[in-house]
N, C-alpha and C. Protein backbone atom coordinates (compact mmCIF):
# COMPACT_ATOMS: atom_id res chain seq x y z
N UNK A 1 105.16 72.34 111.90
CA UNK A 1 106.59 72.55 111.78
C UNK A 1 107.01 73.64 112.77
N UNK A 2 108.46 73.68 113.07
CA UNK A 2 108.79 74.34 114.43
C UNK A 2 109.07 75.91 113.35
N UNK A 3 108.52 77.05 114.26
CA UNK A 3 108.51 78.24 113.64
C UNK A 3 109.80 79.04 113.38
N UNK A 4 110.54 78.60 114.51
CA UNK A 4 112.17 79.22 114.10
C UNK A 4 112.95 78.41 113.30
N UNK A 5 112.58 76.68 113.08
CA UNK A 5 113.27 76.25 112.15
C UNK A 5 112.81 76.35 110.51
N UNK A 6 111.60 76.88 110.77
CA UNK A 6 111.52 77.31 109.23
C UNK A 6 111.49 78.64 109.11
N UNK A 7 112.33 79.27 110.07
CA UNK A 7 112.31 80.54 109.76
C UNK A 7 113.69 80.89 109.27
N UNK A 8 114.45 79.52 109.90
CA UNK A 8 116.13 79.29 109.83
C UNK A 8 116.42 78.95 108.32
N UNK A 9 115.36 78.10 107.92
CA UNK A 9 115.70 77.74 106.53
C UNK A 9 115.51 79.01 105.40
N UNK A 10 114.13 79.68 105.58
CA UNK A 10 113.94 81.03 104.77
C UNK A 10 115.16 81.71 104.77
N UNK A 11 115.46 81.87 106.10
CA UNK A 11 116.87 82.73 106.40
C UNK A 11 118.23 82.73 105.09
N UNK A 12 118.23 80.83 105.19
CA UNK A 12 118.77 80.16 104.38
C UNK A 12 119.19 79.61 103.11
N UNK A 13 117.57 80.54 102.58
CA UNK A 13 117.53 80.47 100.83
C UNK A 13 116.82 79.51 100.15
N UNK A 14 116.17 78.51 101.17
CA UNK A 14 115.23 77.39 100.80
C UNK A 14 114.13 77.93 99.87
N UNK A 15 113.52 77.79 99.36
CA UNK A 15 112.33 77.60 98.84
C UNK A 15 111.21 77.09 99.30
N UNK A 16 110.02 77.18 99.44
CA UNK A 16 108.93 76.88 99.86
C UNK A 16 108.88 75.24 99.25
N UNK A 17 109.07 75.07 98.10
CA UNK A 17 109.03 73.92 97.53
C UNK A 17 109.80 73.11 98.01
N UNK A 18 111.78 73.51 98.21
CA UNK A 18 112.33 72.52 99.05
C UNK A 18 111.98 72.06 100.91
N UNK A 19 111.07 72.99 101.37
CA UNK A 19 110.95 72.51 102.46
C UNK A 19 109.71 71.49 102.93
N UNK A 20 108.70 71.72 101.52
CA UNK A 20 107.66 70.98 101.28
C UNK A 20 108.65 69.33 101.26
N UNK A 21 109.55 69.26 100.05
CA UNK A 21 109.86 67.83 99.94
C UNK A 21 110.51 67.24 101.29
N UNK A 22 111.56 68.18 101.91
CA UNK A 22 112.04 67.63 103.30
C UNK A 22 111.48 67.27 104.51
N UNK A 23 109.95 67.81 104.16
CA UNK A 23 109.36 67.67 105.73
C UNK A 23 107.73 66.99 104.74
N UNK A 24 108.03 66.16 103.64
CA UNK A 24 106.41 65.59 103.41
C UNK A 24 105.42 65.83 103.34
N UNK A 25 105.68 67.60 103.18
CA UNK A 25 104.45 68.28 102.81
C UNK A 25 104.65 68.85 101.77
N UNK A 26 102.99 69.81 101.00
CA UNK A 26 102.87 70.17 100.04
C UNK A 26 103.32 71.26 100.47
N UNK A 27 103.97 71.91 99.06
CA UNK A 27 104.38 73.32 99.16
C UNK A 27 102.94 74.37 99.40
N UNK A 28 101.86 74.20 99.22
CA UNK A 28 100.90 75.10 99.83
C UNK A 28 100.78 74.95 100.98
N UNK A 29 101.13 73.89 101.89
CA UNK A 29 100.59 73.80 103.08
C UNK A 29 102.36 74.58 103.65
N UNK A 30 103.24 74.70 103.35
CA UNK A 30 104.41 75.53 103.73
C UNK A 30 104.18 76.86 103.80
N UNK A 31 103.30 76.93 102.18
CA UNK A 31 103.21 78.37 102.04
C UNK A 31 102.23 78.66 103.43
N UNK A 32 100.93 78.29 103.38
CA UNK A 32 99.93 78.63 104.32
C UNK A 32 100.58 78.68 105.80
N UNK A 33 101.41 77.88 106.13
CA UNK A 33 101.97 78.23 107.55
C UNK A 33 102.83 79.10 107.55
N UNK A 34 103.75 79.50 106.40
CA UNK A 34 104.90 80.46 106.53
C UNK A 34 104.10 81.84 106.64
N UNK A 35 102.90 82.01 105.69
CA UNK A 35 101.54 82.90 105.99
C UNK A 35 101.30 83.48 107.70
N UNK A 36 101.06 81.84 107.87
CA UNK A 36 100.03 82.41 108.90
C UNK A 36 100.43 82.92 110.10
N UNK A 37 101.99 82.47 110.12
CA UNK A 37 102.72 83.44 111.61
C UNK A 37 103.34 84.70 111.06
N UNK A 38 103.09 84.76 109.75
CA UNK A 38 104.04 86.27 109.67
C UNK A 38 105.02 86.26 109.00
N UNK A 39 105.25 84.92 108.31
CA UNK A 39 107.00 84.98 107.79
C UNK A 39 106.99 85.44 106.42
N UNK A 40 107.20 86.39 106.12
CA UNK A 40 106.80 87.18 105.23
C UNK A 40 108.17 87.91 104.61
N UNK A 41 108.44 88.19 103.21
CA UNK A 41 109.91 88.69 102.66
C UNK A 41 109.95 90.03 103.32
N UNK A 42 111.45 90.40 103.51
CA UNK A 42 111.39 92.11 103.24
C UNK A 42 112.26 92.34 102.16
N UNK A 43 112.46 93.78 101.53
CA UNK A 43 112.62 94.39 100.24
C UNK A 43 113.76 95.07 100.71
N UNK A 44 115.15 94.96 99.91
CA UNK A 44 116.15 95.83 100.38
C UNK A 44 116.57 96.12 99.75
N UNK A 45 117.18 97.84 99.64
CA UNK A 45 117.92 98.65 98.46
C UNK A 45 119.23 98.12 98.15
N UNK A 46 119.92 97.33 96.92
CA UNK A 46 121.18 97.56 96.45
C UNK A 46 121.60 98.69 96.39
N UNK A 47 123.07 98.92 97.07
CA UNK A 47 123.41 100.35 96.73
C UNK A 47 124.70 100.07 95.86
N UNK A 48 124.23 100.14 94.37
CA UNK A 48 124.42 99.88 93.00
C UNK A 48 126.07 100.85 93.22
N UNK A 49 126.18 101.91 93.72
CA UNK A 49 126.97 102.82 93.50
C UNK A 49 128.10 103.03 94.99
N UNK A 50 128.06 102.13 95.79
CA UNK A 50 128.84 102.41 96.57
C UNK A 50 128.65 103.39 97.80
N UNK A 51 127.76 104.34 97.62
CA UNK A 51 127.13 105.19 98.19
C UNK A 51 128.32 106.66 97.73
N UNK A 52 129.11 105.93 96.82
CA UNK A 52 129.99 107.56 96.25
C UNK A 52 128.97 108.15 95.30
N UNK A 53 127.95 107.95 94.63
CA UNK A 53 127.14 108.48 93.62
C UNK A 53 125.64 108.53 93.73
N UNK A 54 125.15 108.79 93.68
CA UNK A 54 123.26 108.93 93.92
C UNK A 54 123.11 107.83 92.61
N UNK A 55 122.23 106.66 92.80
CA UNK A 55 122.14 105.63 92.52
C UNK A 55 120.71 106.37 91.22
N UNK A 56 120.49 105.98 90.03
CA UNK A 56 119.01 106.64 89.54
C UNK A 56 117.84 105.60 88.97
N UNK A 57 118.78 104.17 89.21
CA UNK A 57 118.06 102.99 88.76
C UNK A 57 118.41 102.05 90.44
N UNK A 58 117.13 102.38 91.55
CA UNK A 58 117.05 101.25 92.42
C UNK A 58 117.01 100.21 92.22
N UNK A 59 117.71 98.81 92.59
CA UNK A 59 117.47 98.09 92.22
C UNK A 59 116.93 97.53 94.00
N UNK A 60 116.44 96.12 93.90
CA UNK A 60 115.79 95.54 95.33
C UNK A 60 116.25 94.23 95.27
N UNK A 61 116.25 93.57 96.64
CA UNK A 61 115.94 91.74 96.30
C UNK A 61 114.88 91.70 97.95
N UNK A 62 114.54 90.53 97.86
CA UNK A 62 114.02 89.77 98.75
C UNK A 62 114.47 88.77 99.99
N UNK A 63 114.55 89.24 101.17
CA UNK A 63 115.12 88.58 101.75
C UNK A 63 114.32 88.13 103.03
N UNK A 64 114.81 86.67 103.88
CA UNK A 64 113.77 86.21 105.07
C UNK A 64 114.86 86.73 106.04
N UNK A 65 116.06 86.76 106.10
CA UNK A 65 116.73 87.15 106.86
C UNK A 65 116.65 88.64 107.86
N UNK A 66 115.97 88.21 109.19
CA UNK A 66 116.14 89.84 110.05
C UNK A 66 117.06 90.21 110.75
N UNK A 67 118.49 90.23 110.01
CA UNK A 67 119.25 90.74 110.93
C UNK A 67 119.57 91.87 110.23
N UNK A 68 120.27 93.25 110.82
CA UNK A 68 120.44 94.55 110.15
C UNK A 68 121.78 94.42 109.57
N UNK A 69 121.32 95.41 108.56
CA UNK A 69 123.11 95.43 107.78
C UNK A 69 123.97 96.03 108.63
């Protein structure tokens, strides 16, 4: 599978599982390639409070998307 188009779909909110059914593969063999170049989540702070208050419960989500806030 082409590496920026499944990097477009992560981007996108797909699931490992929906890209397994669209492209006729098993979702392990998605997982194992999304693995093996690197496509990997990153972790980003909600800022719960607006940034008017010091936040005391971080919260996070997961995202494939690399563009900066």
């Amino acid at each position: 599978m082409d590496v920026d188009l499944l990097a477009k779909a992560k981007a996108y909110g797909f699931s490992d599982r929906q890209i397994a059914n669209l492209t006729g593969r098993t979702e392990d063999e998605v997982r194992a390639e999304r693995k093996g170049v690197g496509l990997v989540p990153s972790y980003r702070l909600v800022d719960t409070c607006a940034a008017e208050f010091e936040a005391y419960t971080p919260y996070y989500y997961s995202t494939y998307d690399r563009g900066d806030d």
